[in-house]
C-alpha atoms as a PDB file:
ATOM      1  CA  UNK A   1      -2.438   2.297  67.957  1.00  0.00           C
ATOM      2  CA  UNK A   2      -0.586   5.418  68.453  1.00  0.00           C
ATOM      3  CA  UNK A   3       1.890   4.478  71.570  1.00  0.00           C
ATOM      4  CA  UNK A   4       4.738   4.473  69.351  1.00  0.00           C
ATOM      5  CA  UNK A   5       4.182   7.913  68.463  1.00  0.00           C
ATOM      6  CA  UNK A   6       4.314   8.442  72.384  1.00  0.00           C
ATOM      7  CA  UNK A   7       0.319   8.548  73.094  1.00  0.00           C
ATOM      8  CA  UNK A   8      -1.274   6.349  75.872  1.00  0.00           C
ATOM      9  CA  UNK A   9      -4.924   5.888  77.640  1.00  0.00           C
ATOM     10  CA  UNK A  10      -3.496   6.930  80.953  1.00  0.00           C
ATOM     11  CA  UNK A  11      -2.494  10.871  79.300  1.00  0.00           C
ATOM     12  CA  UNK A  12      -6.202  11.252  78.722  1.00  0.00           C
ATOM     13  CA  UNK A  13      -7.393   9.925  82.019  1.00  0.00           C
ATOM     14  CA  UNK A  14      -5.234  11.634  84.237  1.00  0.00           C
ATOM     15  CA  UNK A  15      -6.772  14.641  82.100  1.00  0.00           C
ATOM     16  CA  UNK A  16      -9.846  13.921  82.899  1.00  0.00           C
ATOM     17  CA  UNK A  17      -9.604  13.099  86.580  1.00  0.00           C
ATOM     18  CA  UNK A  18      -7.055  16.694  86.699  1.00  0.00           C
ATOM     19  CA  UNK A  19     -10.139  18.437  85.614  1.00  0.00           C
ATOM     20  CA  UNK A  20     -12.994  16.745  86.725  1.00  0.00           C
ATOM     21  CA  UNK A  21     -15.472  19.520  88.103  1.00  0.00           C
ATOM     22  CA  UNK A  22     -13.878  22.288  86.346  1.00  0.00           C
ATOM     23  CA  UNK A  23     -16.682  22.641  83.810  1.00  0.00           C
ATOM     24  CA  UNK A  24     -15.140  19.797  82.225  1.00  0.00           C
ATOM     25  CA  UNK A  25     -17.653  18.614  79.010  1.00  0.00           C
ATOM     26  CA  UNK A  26     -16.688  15.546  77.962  1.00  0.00           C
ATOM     27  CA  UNK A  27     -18.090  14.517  74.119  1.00  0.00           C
ATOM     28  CA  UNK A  28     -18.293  11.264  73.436  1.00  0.00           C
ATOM     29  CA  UNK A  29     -17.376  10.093  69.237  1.00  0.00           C
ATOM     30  CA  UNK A  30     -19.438   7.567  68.363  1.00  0.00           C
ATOM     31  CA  UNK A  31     -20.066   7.710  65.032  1.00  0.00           C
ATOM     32  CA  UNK A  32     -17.482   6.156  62.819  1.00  0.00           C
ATOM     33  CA  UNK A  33     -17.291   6.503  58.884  1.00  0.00           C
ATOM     34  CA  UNK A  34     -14.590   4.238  57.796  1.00  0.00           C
ATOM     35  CA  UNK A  35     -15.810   0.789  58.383  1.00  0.00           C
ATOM     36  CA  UNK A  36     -18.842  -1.770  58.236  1.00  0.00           C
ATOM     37  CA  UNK A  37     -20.788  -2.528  61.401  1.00  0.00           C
ATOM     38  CA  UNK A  38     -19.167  -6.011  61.319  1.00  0.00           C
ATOM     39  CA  UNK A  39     -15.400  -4.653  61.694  1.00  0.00           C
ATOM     40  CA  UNK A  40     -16.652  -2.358  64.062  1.00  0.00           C
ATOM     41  CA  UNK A  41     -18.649  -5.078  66.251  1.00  0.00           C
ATOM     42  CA  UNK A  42     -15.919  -7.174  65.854  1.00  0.00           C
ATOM     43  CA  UNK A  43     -13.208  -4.583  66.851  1.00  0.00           C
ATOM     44  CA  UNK A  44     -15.311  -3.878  70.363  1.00  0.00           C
ATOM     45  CA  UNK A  45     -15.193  -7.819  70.677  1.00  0.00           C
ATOM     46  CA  UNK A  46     -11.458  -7.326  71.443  1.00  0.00           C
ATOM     47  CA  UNK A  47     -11.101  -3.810  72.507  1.00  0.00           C
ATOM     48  CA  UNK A  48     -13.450  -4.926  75.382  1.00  0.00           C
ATOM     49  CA  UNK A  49     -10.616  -6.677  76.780  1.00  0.00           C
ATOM     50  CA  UNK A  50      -8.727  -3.987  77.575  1.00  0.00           C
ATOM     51  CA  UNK A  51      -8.582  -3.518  81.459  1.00  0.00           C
ATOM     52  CA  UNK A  52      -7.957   0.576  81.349  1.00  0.00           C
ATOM     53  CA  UNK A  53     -11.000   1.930  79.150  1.00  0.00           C
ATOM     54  CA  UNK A  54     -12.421   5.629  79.081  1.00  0.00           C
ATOM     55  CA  UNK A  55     -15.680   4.446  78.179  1.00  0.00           C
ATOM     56  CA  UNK A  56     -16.262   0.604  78.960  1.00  0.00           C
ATOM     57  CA  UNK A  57     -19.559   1.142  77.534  1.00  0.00           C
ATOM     58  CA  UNK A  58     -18.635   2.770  74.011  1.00  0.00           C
ATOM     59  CA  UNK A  59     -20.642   1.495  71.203  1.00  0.00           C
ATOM     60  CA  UNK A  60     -19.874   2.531  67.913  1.00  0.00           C
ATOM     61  CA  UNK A  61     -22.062   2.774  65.174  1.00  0.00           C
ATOM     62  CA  UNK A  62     -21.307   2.734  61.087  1.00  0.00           C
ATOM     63  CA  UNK A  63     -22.618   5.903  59.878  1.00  0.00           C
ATOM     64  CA  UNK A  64     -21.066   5.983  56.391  1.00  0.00           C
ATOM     65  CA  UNK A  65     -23.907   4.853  53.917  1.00  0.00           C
ATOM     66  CA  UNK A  66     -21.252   3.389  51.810  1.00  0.00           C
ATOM     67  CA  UNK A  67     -19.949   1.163  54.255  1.00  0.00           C
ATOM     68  CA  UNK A  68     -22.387   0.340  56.544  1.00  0.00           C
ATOM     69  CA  UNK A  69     -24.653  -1.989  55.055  1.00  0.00           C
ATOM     70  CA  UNK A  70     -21.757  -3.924  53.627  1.00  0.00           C
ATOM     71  CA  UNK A  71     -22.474  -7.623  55.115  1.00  0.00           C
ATOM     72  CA  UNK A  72     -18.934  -8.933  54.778  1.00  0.00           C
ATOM     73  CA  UNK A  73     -18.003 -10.269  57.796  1.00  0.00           C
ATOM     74  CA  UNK A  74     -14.462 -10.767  59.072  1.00  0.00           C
ATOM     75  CA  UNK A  75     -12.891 -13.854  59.437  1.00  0.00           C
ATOM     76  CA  UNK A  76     -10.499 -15.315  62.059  1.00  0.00           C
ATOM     77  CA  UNK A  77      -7.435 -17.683  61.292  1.00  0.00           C
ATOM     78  CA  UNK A  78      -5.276 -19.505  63.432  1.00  0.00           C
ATOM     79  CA  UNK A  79      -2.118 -20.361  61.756  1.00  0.00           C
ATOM     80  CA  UNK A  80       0.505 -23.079  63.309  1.00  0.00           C
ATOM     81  CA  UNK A  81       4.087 -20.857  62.448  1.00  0.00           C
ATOM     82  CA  UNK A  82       4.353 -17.318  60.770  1.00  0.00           C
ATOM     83  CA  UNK A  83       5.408 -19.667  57.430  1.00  0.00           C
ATOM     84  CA  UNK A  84       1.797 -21.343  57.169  1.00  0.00           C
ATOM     85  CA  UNK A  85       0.080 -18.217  57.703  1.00  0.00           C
ATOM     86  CA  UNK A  86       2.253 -16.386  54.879  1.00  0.00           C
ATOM     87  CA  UNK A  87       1.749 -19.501  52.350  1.00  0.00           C
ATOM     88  CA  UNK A  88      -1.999 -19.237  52.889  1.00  0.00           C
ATOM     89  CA  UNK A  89      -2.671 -15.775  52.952  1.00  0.00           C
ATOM     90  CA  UNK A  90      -0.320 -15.488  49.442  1.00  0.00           C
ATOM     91  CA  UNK A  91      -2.785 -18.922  48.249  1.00  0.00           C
ATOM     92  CA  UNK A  92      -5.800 -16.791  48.944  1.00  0.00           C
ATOM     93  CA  UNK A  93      -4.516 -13.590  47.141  1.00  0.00           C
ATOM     94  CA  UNK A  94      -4.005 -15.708  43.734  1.00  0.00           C
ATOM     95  CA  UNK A  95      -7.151 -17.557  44.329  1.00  0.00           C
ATOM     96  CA  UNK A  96      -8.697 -13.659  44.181  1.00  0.00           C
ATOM     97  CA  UNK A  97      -6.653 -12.630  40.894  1.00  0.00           C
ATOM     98  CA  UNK A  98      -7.588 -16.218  39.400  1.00  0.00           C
ATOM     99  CA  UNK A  99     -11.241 -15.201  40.239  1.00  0.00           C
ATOM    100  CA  UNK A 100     -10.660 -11.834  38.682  1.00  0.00           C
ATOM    101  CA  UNK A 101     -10.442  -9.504  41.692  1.00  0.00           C
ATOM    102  CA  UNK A 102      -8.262  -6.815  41.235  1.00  0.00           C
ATOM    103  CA  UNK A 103      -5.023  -6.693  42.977  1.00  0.00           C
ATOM    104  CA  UNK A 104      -5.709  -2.952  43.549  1.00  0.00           C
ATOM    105  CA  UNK A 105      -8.838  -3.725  45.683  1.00  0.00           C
ATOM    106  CA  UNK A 106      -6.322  -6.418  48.092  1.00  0.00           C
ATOM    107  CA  UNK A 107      -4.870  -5.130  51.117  1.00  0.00           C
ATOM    108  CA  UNK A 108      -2.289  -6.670  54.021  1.00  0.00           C
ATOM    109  CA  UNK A 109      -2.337  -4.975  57.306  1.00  0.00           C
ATOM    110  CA  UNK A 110       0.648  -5.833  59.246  1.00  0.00           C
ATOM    111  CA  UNK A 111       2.620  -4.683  62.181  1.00  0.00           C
ATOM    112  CA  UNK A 112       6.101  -4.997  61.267  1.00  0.00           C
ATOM    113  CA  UNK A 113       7.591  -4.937  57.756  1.00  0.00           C
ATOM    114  CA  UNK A 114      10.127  -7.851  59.035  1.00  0.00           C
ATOM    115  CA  UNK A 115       6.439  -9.887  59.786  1.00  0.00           C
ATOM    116  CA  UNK A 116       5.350  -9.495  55.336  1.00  0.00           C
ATOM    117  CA  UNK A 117       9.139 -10.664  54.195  1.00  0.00           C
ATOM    118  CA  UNK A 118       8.555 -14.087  53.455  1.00  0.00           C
ATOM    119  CA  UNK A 119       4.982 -13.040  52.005  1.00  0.00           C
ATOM    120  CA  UNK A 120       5.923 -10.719  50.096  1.00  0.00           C
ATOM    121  CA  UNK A 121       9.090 -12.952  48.572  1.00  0.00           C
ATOM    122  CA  UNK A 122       6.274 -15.756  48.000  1.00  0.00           C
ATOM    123  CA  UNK A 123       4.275 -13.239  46.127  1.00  0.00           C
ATOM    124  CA  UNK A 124       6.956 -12.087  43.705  1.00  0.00           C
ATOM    125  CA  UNK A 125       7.744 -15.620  43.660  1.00  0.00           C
ATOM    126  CA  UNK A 126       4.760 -16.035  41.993  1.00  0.00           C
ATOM    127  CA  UNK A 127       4.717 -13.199  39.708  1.00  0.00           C
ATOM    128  CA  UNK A 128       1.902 -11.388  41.993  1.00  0.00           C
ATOM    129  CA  UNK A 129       3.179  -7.619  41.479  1.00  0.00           C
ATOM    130  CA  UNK A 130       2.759  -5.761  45.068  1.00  0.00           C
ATOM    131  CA  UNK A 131       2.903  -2.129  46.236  1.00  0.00           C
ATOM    132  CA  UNK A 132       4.814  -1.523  49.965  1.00  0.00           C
ATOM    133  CA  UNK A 133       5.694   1.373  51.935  1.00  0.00           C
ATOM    134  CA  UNK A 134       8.705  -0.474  53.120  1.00  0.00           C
ATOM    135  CA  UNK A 135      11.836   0.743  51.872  1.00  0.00           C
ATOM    136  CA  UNK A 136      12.746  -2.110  50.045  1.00  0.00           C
ATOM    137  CA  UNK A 137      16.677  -3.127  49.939  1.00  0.00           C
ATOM    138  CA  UNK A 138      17.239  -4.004  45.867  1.00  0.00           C
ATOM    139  CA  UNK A 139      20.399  -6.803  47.014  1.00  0.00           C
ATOM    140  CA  UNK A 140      17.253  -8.609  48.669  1.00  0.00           C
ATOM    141  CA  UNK A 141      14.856  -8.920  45.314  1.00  0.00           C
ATOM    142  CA  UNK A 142      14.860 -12.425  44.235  1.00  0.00           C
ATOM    143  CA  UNK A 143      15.693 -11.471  40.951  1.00  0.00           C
ATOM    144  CA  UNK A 144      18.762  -8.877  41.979  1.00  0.00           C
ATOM    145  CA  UNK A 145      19.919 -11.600  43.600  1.00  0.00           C
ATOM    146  CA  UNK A 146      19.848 -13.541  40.483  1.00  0.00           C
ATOM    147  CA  UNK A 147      21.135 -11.001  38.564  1.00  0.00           C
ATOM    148  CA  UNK A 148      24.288 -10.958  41.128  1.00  0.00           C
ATOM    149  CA  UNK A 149      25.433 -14.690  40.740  1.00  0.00           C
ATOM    150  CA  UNK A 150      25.191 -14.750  37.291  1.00  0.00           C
ATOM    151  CA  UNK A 151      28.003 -11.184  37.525  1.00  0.00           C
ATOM    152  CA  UNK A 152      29.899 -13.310  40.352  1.00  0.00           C
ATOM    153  CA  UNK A 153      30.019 -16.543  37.557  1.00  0.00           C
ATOM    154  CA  UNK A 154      31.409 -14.496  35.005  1.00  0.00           C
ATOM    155  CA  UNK A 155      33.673 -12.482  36.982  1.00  0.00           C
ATOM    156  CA  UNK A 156      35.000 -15.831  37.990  1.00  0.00           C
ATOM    157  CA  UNK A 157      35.367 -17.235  34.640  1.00  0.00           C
ATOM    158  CA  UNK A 158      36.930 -14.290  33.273  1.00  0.00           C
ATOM    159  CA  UNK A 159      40.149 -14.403  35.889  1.00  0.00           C
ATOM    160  CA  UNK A 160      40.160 -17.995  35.521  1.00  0.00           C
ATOM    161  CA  UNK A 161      38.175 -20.736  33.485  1.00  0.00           C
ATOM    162  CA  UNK A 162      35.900 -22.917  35.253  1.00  0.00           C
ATOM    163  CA  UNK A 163      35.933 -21.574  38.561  1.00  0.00           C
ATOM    164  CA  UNK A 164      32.654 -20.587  38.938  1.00  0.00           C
ATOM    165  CA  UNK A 165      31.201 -24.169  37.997  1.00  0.00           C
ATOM    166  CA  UNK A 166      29.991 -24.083  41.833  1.00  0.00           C
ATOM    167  CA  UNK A 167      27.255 -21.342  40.759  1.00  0.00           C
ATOM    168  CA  UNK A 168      26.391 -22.912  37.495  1.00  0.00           C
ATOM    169  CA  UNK A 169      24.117 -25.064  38.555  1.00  0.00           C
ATOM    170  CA  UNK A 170      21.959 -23.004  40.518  1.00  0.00           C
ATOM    171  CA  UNK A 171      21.985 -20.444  37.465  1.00  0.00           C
ATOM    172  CA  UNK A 172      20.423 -23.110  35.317  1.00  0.00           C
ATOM    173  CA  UNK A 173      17.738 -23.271  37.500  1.00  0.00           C
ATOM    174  CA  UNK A 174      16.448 -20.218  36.936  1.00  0.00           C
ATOM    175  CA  UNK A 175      13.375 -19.842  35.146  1.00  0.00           C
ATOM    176  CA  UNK A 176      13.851 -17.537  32.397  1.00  0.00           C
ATOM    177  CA  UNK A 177      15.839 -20.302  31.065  1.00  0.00           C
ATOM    178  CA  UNK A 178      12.717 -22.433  31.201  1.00  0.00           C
ATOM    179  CA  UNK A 179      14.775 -25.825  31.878  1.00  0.00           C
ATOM    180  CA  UNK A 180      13.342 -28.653  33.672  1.00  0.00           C
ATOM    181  CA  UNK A 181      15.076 -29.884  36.941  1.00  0.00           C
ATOM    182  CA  UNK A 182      15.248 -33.195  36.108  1.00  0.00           C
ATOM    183  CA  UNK A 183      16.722 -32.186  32.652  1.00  0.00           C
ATOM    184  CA  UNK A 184      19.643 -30.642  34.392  1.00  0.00           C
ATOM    185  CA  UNK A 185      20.265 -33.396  36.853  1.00  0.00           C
ATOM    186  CA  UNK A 186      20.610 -35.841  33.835  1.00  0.00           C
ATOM    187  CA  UNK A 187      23.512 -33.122  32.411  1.00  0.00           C
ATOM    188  CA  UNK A 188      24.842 -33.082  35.707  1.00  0.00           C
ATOM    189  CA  UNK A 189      25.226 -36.804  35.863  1.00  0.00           C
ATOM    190  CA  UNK A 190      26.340 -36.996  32.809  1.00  0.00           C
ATOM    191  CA  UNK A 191      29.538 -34.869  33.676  1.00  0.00           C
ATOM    192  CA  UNK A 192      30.107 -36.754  36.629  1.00  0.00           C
ATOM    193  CA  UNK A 193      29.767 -39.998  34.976  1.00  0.00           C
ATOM    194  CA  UNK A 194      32.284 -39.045  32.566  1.00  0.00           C
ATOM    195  CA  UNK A 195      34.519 -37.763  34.836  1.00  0.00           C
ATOM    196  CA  UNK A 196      34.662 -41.078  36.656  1.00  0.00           C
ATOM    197  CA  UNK A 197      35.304 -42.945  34.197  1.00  0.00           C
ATOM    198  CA  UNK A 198      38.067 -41.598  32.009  1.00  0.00           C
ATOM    199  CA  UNK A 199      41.655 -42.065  32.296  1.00  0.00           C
ATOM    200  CA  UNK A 200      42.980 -39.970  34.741  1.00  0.00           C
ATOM    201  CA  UNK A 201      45.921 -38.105  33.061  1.00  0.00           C
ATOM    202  CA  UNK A 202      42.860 -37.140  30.751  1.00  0.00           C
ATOM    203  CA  UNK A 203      41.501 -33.644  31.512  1.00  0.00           C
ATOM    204  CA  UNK A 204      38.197 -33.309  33.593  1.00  0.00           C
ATOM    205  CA  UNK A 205      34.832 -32.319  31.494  1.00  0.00           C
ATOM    206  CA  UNK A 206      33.815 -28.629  32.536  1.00  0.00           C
ATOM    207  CA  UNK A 207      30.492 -27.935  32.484  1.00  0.00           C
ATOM    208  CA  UNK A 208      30.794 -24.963  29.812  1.00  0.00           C
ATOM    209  CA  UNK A 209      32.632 -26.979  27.436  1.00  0.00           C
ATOM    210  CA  UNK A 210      30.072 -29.887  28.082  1.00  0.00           C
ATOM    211  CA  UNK A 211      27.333 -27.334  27.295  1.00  0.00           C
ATOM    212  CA  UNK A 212      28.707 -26.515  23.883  1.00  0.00           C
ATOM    213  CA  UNK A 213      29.607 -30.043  23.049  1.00  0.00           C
ATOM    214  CA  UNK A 214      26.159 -31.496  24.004  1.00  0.00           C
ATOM    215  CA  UNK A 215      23.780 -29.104  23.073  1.00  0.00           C
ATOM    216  CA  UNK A 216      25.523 -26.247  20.093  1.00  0.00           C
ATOM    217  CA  UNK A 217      27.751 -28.660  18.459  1.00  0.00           C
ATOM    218  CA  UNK A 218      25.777 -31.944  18.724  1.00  0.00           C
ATOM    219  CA  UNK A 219      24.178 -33.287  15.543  1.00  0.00           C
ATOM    220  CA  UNK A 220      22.049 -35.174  18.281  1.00  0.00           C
ATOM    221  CA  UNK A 221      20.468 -34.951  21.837  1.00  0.00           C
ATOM    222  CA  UNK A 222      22.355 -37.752  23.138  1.00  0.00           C
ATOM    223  CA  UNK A 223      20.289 -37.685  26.304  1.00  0.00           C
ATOM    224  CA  UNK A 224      17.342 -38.355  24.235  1.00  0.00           C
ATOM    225  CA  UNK A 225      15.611 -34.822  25.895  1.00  0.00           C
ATOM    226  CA  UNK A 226      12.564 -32.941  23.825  1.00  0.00           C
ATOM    227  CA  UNK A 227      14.004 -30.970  21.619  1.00  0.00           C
ATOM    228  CA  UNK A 228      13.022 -27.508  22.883  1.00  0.00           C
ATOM    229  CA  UNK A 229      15.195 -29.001  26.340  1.00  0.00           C
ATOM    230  CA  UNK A 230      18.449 -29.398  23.750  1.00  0.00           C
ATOM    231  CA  UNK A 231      17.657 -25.834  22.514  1.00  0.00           C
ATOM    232  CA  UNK A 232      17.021 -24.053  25.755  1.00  0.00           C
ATOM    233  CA  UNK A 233      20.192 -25.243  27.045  1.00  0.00           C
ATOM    234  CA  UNK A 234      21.865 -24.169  23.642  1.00  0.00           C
ATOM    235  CA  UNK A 235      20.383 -21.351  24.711  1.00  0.00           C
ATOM    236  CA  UNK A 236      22.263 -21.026  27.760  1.00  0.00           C
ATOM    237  CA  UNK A 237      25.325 -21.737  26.458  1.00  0.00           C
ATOM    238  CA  UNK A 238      25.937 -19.084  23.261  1.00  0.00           C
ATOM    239  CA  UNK A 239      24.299 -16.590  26.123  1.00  0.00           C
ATOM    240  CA  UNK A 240      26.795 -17.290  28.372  1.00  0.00           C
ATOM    241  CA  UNK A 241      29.716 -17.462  26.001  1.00  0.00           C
ATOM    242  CA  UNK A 242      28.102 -13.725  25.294  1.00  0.00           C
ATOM    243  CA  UNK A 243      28.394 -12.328  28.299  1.00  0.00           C
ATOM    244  CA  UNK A 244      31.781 -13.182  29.126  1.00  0.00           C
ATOM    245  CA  UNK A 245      32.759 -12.001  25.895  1.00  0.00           C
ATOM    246  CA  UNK A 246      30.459  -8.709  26.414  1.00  0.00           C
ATOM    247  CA  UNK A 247      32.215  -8.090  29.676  1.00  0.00           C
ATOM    248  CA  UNK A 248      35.610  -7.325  29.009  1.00  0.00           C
ATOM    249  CA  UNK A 249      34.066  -5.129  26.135  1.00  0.00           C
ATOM    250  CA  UNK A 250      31.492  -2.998  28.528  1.00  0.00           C
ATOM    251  CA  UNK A 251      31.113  -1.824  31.465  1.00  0.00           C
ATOM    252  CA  UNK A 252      29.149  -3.059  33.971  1.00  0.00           C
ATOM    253  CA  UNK A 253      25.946  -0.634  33.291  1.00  0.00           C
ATOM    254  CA  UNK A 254      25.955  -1.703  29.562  1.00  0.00           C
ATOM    255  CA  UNK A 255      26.452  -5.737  30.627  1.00  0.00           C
ATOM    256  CA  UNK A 256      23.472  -5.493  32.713  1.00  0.00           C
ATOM    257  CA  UNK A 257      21.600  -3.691  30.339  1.00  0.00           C
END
């Protein structure tokens, strides 16, 4: 466990045969206070595979009265790619908080923080709050990254209009918007299907313009969506006309804010 730190088996047993005869006493820990009997059975199951061992006989024995009658036993997984194991160990954490287990009492060993990426992206993801010693980069938080394109789309509209209808799209899709997928295909269509068939000296339908047409000027939902559909993409559209307005007004602290 401690190699990286520079510590090996072989330190100890040179020690040991160095001083062999010397009056050497050598005092054997076998009492261990931290675990159940089951992790510690378990844990001699694969320690005993070591080839260079000290004690090839060690047996250690739970001597914490809190711990060692526990009768949880661990379990053993085999996972086909690193992506199935992080999808099911993520479905077996919300199966816990959906059973009311607290999050507090869940724990993820792991060697590497680059191993618990994708995990822990499922598990914010999925609104499952976590607690890391990694030093976590802010650019690579789902929602920073969110907050990002949305800053790149209006920095784009502000220096010229329209140009960031490549990221508009994807910015619908985000959740706190609380459109449906198939609600913004049929608006994307739409566009498209306009576009194709007007005259051609006739300027092109941008999607902010379409917004406001369609959904804050519109006596009616002309694609015949529920009605909280027309007013969450209203929605979108007098927030986004805010911002860019906001942002030649602000700075960038007080946009975000």
């Amino acid at each position: 466990i401690f190699r990286f730190q520079g510590a090996n088996v072989e330190n100890i047993k040179n020690y040991i045969d160095k001083y062999t005869g010397d009056d050497l006493v050598k005092i054997t820990l076998d009492q261990n206070y931290r675990s159940s009997q089951h992790i510690l059975d378990a844990s001699k199951a694969v320690i005993s595979q070591n080839l260079l061992r000290l004690d090839a006989n060690k047996t250690l024995q739970a001597s914490n009265d809190l711990y060692a009658p526990l009768d949880s036993k661990p379990l053993l997984y085999a996972y086909q790619n690193a992506a199935h194991e992080s999808t099911h160990i993520a479905m077996q954490i919300k199966a816990l908080q959906q059973q009311g287990v607290a999050l507090q009492e869940i724990a993820i060993l792991y060697h590497k923080h680059a191993q618990a990426d994708d995990l822990m992206q499922w598990l914010q993801t999925n609104n499952i709050p976590i607690n890391t010693r990694k030093q976590a980069n802010a650019f690579d938080e789902v929602l920073i990254k969110k907050l990002v394109n949305i800053l790149r789309y209006i920095n784009f509209e502000l220096h010229k209009p329209n140009s960031g209808e490549h990221l508009l799209f994807e910015i619908l899709h985000y959740q706190f918007w609380g459109l449906a997928p198939i609600e913004i295909a049929a608006f994307a269509n739409h566009i498209t299907f306009t576009n194709n068939n007007q005259d051609y000296d006739k300027p092109k339908l941008q999607w902010r313009k379409a917004l406001i047409n369609q959904f804050v000027n519109a006596k009616n939902d002309l694609f015949s969506s529920p009605a909280n559909h027309a007013a969450a993409f209203a929605k979108v559209s007098n927030q986004i006309e805010a911002w860019i307005s906001k942002a030649v007004n602000l700075n960038l602290q007080q946009l975000i804010k």
